[in-house]
N, C-alpha and C. Protein backbone atom coordinates (compact mmCIF):
# COMPACT_ATOMS: atom_id res chain seq x y z
N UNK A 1 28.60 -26.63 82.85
CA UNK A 1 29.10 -25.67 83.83
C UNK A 1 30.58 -25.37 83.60
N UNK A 2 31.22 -26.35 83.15
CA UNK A 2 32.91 -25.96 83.35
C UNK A 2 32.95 -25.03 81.90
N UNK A 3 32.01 -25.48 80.73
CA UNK A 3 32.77 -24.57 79.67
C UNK A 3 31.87 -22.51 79.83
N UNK A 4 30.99 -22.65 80.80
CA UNK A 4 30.74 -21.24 81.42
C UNK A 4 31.79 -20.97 82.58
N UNK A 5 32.28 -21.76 83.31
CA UNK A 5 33.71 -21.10 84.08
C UNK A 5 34.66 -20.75 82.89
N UNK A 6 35.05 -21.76 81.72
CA UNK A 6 36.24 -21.19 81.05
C UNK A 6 36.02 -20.10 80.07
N UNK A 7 34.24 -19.62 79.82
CA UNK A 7 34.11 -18.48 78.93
C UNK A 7 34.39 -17.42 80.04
N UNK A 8 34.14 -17.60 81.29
CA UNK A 8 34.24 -16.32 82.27
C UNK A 8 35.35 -16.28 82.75
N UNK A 9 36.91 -16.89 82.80
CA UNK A 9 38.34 -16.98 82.40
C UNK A 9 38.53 -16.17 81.63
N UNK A 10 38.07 -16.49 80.22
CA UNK A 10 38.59 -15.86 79.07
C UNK A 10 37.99 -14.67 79.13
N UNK A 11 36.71 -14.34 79.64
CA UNK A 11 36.48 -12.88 79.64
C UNK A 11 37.31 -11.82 80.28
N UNK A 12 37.72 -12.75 81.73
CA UNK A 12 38.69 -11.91 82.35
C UNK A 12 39.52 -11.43 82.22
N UNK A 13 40.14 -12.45 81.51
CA UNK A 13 41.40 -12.44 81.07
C UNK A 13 41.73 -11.01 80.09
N UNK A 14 40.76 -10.43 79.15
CA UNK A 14 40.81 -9.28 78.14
C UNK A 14 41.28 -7.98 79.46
N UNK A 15 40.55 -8.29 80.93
CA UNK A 15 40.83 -7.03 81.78
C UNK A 15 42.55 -6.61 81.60
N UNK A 16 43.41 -7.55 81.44
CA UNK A 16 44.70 -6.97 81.23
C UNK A 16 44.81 -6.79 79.96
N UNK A 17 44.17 -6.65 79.13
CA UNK A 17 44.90 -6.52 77.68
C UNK A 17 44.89 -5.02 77.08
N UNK A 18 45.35 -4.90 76.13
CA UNK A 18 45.13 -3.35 75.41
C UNK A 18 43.59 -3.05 75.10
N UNK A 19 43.40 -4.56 74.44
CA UNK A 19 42.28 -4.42 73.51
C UNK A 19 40.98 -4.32 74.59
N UNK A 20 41.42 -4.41 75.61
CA UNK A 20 40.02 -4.46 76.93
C UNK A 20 39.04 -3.57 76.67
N UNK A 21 39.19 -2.52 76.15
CA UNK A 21 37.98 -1.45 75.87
C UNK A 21 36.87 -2.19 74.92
N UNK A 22 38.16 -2.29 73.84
CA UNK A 22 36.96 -2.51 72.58
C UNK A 22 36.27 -4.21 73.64
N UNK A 23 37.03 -5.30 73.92
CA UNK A 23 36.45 -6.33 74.37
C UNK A 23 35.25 -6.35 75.05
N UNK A 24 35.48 -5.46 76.12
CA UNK A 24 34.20 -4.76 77.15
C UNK A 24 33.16 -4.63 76.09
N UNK A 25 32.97 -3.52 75.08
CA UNK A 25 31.96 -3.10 73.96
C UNK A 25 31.42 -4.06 73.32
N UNK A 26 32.75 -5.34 72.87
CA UNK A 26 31.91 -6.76 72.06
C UNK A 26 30.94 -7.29 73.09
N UNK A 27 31.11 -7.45 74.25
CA UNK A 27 30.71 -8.43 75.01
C UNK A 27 29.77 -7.82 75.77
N UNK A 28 29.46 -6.76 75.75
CA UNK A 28 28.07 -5.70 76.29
C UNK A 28 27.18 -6.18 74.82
N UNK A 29 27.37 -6.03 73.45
CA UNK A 29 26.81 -6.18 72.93
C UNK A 29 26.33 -7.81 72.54
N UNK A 30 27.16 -8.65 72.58
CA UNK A 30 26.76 -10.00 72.45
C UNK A 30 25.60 -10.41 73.52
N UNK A 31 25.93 -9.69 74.75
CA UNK A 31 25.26 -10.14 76.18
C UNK A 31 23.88 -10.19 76.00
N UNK A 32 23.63 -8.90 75.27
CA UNK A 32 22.02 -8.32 75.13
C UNK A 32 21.14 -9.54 74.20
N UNK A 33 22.18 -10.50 73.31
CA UNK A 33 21.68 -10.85 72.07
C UNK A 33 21.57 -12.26 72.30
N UNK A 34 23.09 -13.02 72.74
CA UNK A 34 23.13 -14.75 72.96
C UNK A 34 24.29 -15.02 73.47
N UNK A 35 25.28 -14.51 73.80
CA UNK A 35 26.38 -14.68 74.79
C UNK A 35 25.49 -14.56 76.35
N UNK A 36 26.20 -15.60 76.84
CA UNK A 36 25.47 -16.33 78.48
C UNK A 36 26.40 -15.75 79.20
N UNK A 37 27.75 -14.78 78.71
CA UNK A 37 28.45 -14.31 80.40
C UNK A 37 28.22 -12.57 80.01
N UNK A 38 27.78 -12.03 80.91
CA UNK A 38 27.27 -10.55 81.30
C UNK A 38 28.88 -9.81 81.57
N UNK A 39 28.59 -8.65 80.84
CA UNK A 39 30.12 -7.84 81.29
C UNK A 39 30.36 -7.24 81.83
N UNK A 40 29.52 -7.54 83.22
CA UNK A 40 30.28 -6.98 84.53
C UNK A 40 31.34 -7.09 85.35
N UNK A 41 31.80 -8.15 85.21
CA UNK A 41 32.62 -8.77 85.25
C UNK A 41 34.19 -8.10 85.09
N UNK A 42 34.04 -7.95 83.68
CA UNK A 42 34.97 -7.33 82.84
C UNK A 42 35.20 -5.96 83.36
N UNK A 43 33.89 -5.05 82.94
CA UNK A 43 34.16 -3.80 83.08
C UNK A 43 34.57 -3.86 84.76
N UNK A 44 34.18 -4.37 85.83
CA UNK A 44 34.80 -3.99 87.14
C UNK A 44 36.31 -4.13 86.85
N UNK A 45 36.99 -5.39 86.30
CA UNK A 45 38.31 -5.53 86.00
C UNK A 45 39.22 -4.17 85.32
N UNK A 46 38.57 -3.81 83.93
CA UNK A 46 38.83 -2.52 83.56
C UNK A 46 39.16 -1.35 84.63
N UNK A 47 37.54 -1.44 85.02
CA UNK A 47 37.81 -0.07 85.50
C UNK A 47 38.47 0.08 87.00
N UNK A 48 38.86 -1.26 87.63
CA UNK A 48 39.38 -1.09 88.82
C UNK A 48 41.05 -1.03 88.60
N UNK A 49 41.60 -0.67 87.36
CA UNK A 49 42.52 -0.87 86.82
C UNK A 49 43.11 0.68 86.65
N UNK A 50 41.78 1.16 86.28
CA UNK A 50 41.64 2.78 85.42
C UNK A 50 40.84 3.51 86.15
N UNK A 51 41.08 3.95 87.52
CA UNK A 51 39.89 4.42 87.92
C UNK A 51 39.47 5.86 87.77
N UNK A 52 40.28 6.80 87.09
CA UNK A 52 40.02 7.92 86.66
C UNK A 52 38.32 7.55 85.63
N UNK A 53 38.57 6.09 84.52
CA UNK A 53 37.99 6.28 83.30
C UNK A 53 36.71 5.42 83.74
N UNK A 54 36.57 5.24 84.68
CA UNK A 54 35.15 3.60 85.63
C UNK A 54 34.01 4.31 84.63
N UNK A 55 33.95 5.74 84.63
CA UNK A 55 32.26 5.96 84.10
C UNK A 55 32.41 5.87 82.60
N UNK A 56 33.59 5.52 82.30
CA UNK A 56 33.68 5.39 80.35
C UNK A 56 33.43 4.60 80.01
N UNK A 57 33.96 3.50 81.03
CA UNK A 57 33.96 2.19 80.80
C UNK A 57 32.20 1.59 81.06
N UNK A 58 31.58 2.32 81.95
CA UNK A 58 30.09 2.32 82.22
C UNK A 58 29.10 2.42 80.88
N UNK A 59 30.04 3.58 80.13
CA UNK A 59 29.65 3.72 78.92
C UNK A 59 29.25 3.45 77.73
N UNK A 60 31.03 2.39 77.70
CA UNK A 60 30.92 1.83 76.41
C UNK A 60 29.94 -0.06 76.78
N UNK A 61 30.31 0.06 77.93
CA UNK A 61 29.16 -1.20 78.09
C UNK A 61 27.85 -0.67 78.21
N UNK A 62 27.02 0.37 78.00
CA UNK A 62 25.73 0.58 78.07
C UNK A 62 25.73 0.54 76.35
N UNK A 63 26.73 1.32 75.62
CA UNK A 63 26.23 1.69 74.13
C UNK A 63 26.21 0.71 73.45
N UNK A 64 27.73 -0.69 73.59
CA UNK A 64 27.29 -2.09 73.48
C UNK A 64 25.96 -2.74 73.69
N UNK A 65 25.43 -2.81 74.45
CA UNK A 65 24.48 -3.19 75.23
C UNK A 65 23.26 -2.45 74.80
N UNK A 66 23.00 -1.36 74.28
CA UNK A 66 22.20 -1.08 73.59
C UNK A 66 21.77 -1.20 72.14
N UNK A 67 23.27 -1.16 71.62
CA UNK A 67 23.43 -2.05 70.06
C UNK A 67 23.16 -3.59 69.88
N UNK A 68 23.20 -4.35 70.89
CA UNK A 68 23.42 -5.85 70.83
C UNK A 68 21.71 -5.96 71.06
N UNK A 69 20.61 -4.76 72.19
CA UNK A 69 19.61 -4.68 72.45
C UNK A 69 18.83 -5.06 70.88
N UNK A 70 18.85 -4.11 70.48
CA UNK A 70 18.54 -3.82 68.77
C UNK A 70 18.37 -5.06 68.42
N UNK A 71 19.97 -5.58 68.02
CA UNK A 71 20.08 -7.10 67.18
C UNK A 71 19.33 -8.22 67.90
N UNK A 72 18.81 -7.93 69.41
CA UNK A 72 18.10 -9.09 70.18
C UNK A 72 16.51 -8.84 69.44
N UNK A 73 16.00 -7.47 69.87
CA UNK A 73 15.00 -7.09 69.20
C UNK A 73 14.37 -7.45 67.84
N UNK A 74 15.35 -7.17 66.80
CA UNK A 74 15.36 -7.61 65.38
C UNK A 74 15.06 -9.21 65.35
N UNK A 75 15.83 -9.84 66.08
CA UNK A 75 15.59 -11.86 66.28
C UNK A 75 14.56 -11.95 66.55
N UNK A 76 13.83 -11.29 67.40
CA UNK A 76 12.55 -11.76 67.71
C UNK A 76 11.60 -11.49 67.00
N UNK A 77 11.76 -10.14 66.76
CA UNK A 77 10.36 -9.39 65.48
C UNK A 77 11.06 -10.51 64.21
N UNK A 78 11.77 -10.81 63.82
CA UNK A 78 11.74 -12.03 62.45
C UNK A 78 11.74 -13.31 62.85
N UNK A 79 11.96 -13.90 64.05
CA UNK A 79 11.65 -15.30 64.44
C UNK A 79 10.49 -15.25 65.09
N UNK A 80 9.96 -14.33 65.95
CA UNK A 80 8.96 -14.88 66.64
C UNK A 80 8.78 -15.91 67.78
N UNK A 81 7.72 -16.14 68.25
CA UNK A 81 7.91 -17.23 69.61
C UNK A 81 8.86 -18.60 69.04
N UNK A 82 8.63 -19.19 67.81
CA UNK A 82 9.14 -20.30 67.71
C UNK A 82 10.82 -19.92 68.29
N UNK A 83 11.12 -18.29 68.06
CA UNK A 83 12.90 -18.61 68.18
C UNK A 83 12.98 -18.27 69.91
N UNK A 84 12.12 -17.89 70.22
CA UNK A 84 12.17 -17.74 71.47
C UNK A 84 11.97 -19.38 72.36
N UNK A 85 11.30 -20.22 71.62
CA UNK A 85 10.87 -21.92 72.01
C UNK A 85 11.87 -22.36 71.89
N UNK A 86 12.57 -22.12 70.95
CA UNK A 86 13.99 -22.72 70.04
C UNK A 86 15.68 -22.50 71.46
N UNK A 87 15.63 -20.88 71.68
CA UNK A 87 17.05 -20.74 72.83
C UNK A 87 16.50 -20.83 74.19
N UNK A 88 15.49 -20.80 74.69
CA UNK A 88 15.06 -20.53 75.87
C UNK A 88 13.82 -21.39 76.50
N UNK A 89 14.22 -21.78 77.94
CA UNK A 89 12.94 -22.58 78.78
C UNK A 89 11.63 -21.94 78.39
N UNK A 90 10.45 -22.92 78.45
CA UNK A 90 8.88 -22.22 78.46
C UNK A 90 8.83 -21.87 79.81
N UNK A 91 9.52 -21.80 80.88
CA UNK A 91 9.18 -20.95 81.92
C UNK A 91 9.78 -19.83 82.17
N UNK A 92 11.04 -19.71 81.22
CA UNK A 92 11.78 -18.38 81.06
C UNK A 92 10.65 -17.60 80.07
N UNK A 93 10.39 -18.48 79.46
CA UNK A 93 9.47 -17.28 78.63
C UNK A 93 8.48 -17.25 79.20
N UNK A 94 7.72 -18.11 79.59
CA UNK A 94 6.55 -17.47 80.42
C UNK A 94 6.46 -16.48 81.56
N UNK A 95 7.61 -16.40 82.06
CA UNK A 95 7.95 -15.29 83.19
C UNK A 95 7.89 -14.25 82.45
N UNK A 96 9.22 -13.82 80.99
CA UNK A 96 8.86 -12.66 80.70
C UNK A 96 7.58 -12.57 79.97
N UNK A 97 6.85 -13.24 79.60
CA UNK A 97 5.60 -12.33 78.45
C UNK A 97 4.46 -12.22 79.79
N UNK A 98 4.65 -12.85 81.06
CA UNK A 98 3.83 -12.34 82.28
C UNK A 98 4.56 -11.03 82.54
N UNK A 99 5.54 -10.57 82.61
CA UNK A 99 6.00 -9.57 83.06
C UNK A 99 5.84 -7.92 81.80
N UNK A 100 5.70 -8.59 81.00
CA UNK A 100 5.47 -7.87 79.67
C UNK A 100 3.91 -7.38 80.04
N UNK A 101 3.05 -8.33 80.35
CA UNK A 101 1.55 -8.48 80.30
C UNK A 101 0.99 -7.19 81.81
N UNK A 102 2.33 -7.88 82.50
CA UNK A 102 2.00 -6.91 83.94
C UNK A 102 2.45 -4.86 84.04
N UNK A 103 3.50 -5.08 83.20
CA UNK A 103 4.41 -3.77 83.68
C UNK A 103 4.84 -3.61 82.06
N UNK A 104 4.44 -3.65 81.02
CA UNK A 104 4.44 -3.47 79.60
C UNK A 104 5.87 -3.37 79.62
N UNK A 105 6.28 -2.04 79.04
CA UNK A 105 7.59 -2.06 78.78
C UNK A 105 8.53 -1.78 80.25
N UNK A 106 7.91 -0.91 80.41
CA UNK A 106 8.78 -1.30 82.33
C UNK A 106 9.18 -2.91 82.39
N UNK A 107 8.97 -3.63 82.11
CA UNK A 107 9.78 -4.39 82.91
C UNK A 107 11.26 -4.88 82.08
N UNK A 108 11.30 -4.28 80.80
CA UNK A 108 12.46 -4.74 80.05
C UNK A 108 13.68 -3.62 81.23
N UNK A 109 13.36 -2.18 81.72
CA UNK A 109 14.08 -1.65 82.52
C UNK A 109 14.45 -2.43 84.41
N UNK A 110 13.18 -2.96 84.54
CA UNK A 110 13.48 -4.10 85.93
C UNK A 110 14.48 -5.03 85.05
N UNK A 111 14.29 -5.81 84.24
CA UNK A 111 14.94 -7.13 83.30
C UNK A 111 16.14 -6.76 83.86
N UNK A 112 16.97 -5.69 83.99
CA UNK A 112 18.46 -5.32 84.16
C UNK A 112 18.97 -6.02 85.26
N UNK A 113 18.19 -5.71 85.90
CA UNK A 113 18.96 -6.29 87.93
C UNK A 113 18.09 -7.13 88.08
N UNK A 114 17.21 -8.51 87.21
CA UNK A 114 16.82 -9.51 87.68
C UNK A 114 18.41 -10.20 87.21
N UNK A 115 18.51 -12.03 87.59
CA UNK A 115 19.39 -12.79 87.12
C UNK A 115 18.36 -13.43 85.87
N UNK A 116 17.33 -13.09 85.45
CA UNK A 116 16.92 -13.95 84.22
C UNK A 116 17.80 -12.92 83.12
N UNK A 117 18.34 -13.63 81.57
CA UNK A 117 19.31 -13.14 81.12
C UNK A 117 18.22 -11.85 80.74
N UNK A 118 19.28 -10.70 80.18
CA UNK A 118 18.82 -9.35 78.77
C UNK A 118 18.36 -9.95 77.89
N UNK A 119 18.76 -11.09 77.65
CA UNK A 119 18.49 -10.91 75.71
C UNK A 119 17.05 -12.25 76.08
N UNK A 120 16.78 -12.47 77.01
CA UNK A 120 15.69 -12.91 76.75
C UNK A 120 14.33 -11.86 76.36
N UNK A 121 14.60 -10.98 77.41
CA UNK A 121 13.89 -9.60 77.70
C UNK A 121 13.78 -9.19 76.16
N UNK A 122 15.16 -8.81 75.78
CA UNK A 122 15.40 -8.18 74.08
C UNK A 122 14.45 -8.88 73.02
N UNK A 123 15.11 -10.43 73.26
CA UNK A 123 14.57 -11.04 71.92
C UNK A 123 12.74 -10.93 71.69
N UNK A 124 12.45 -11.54 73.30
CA UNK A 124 10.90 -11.05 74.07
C UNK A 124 10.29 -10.16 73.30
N UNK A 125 10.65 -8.97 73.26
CA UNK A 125 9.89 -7.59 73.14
C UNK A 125 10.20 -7.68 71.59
N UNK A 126 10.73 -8.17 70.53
CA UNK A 126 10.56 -8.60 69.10
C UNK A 126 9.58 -9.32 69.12
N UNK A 127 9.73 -10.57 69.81
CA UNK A 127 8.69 -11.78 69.37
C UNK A 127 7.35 -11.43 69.67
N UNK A 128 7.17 -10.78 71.06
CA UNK A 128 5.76 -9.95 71.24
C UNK A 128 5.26 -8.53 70.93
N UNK A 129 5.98 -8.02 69.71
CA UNK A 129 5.50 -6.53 69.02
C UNK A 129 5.84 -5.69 70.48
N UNK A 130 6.28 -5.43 71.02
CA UNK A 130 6.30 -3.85 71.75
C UNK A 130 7.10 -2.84 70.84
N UNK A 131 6.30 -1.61 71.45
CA UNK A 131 6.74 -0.96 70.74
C UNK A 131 8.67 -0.67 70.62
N UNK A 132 8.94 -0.26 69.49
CA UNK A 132 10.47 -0.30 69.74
C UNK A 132 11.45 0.63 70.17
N UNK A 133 10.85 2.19 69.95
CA UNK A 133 11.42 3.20 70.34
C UNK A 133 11.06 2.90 72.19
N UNK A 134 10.22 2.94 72.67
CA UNK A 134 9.96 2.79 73.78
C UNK A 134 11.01 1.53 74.93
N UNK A 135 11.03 0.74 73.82
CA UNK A 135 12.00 -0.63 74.13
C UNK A 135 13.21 -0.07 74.00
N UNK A 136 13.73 0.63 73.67
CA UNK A 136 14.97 1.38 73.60
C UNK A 136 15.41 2.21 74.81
N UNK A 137 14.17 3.16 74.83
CA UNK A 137 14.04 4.03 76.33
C UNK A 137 14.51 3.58 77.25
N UNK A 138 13.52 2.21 77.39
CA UNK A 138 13.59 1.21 78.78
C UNK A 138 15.09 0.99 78.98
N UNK A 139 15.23 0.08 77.74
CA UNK A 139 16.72 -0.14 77.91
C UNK A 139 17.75 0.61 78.51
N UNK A 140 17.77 1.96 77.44
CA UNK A 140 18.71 2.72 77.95
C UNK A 140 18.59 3.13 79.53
N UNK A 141 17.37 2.88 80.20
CA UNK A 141 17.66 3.51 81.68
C UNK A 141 17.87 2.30 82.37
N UNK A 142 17.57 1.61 81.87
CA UNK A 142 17.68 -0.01 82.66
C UNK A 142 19.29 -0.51 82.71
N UNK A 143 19.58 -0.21 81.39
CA UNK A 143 21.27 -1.36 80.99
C UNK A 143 21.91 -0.04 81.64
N UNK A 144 21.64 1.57 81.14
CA UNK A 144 22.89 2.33 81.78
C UNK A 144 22.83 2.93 83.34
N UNK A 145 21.71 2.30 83.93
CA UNK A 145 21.51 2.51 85.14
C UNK A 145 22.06 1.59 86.03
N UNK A 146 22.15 0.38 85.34
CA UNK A 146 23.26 -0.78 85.95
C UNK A 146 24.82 -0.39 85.70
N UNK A 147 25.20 -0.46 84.89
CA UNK A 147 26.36 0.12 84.63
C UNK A 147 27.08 1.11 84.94
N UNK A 148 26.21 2.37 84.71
CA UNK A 148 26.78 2.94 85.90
C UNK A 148 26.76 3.24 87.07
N UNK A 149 25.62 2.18 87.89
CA UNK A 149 25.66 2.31 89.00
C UNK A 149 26.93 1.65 89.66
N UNK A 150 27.35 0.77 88.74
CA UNK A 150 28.90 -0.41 89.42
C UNK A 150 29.53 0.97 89.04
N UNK A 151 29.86 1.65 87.93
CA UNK A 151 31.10 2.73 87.71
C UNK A 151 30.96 3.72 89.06
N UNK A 152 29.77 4.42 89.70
CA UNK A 152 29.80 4.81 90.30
C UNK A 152 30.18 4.28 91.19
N UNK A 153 30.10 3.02 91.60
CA UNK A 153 30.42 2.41 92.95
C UNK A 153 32.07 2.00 93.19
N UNK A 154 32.64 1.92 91.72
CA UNK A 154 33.95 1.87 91.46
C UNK A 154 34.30 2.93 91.92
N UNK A 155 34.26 4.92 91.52
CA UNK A 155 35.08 5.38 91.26
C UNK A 155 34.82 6.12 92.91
N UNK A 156 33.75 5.18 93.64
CA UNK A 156 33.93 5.77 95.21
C UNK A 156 34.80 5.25 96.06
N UNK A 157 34.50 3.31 95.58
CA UNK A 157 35.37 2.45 96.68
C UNK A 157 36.38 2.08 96.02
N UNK A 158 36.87 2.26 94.54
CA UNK A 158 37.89 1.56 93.78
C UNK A 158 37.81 0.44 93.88
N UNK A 159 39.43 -0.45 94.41
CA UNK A 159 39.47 -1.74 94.46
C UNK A 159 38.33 -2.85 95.10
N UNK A 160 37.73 -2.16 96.02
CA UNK A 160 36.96 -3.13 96.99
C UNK A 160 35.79 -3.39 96.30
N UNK A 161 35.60 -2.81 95.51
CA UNK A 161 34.21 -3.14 94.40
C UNK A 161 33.75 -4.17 94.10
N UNK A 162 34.62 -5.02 93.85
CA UNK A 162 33.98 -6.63 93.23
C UNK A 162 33.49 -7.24 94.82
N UNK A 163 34.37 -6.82 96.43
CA UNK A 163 33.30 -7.80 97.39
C UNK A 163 32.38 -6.77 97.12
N UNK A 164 31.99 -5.67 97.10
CA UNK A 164 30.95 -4.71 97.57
C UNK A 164 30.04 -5.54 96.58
N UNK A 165 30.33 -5.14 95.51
CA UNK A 165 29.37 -5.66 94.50
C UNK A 165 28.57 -6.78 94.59
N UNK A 166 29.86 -7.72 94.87
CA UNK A 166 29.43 -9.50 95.11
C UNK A 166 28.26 -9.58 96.19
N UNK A 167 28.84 -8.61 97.50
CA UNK A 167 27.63 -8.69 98.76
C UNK A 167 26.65 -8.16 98.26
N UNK A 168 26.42 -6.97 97.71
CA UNK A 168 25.25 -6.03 98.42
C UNK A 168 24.60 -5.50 97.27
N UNK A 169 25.12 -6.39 95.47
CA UNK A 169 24.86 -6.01 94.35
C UNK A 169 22.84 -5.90 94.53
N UNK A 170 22.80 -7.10 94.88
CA UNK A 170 21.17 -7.25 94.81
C UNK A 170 20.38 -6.40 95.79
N UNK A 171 21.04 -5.75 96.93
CA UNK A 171 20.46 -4.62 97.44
C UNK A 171 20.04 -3.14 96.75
N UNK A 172 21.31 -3.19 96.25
CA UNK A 172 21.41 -1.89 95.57
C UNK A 172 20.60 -2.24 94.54
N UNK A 173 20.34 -3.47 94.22
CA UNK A 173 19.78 -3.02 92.69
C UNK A 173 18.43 -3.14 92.61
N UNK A 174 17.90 -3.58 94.19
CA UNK A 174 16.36 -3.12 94.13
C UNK A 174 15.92 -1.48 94.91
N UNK A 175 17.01 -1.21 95.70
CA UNK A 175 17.01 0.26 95.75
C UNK A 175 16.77 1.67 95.01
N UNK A 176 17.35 0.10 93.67
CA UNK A 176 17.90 1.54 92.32
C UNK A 176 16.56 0.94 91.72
N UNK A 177 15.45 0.01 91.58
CA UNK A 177 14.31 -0.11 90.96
C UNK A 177 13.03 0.57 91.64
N UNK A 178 13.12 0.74 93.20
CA UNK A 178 12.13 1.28 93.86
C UNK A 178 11.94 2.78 93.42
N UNK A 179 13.34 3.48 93.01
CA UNK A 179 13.75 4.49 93.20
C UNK A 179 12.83 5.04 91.55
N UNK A 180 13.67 4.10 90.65
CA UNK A 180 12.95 3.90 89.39
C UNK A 180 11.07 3.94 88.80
N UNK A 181 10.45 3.23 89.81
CA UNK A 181 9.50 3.06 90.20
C UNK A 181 8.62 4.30 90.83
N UNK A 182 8.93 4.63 91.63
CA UNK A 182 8.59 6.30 92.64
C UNK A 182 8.91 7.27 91.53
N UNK A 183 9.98 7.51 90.71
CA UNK A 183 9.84 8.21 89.47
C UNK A 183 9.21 8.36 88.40
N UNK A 184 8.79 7.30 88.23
CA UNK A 184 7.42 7.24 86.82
C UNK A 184 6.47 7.57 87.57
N UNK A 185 6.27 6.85 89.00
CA UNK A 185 4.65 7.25 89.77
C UNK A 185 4.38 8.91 89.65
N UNK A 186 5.85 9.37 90.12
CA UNK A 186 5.26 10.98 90.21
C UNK A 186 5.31 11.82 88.82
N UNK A 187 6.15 11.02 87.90
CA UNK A 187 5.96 12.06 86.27
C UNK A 187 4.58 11.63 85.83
N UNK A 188 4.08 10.36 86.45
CA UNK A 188 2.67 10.18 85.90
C UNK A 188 1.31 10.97 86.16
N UNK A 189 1.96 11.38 87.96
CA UNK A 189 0.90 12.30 88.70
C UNK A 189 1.06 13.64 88.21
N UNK A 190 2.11 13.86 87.95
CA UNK A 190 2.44 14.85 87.96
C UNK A 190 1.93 15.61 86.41
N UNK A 191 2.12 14.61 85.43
CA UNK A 191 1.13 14.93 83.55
C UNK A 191 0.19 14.27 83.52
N UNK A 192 -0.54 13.82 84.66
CA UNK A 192 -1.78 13.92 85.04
C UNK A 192 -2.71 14.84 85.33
N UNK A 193 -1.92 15.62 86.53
CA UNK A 193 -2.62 16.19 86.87
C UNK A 193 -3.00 17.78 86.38
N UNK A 194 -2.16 18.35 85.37
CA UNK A 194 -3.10 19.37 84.62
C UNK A 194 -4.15 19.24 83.90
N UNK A 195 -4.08 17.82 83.17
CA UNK A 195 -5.59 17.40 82.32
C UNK A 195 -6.43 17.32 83.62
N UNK A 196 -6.33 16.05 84.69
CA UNK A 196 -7.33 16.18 85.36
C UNK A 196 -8.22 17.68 86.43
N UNK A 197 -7.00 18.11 86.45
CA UNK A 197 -7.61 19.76 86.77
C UNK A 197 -8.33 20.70 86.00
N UNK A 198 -8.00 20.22 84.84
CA UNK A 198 -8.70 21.29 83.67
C UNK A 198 -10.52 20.69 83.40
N UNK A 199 -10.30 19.41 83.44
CA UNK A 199 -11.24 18.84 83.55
C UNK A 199 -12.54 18.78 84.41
N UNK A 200 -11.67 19.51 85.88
CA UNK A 200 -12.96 19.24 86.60
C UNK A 200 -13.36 20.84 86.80
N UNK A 201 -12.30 21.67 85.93
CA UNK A 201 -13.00 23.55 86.11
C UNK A 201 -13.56 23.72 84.97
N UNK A 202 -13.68 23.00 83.62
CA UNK A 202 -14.97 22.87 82.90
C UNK A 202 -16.28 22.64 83.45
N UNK A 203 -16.22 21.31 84.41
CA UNK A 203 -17.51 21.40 84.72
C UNK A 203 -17.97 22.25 85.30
């Protein structure tokens, strides 16, 4: 526990530096892959700093985070379950390949606003073949729907962001999955329902 307080020190610590942008980008991308501290953290620091730039900063931690996705992806499609046995609990993995089994690739987009890590999700969807363009999709609405939902929440409340966040993060972030959820239901009904209409004025 103390050397995860002093990696989440040192993460902080980049919020004052020059190099904070690019830092934010390493550490979106490590997050997705095998780094254990998430860069939310960071980017609130950034961007409560810069609040003109909160949705850039939303940014470059989604495009990180989608690059680091990849390299999680790649570990798994060449290691397989053993590397997944190898960094991670059998009940971390058994949660995700149930969640894989339940909600296919949907759930690598839930994976975002659970606390089980990304890169289990990432490495996951290598070790169990999903498809990869699709695993990408997910991602991208999953990792930049988190991200910028804090940028958005930055560039409304500014400073007060980290309590907002701290309280009411897990509200919002099943708000923002229901919401997620009700959207596939109706693009599904919705390119559904010309086949099934055409279908029943044949007969």
């Amino acid at each position: 526990m103390e050397l995860i307080s002093d990696l989440k020190h040192w993460v902080l610590a980049w919020g004052d530096s020059p190099w904070g942008s690019l830092a934010l980008f390493v550490l979106a991308f490590w997050e997705s892959s095998f780094f254990p501290i998430p860069p939310d953290g960071l980017m609130i620091a950034l961007a409560a700093g810069n609040l003109p730039f909160a949705l850039g900063f939303s940014g470059l931690a989604t495009a990180g985070s989608l690059l680091g996705a990849m390299l999680g992806y790649w570990i798994g499609l060449r290691g397989g379950r053993p590397v997944l046995n190898r960094f991670f609990s059998a009940k971390r993995i058994h949660y995700v390949e149930q969640q894989y089994q339940k909600r296919d690739i949907w759930a690598v987009t839930i994976a975002a606003f659970t606390p089980i890590p990304y890169k289990v999700f990432a490495i996951g969807a290598g070790a169990f073949r999903l498809n990869f363009r699709r695993f990408m999709l997910a991602s991208l609405i999953g990792r930049g729907g988190r991200f910028f939902l804090v940028g958005i929440l930055i560039t409304v409340f500014g400073t007060q962001i980290e309590t907002i966040v701290d309280d009411y993060f897990d509200v919002l972030a099943i708000a923002f999955v229901v919401m997620l959820v009700m959207g596939v239901l109706v693009i599904r009904f919705v390119t559904r329902s010309p086949a099934s209409s055409g279908a029943s004025e044949s007969e």
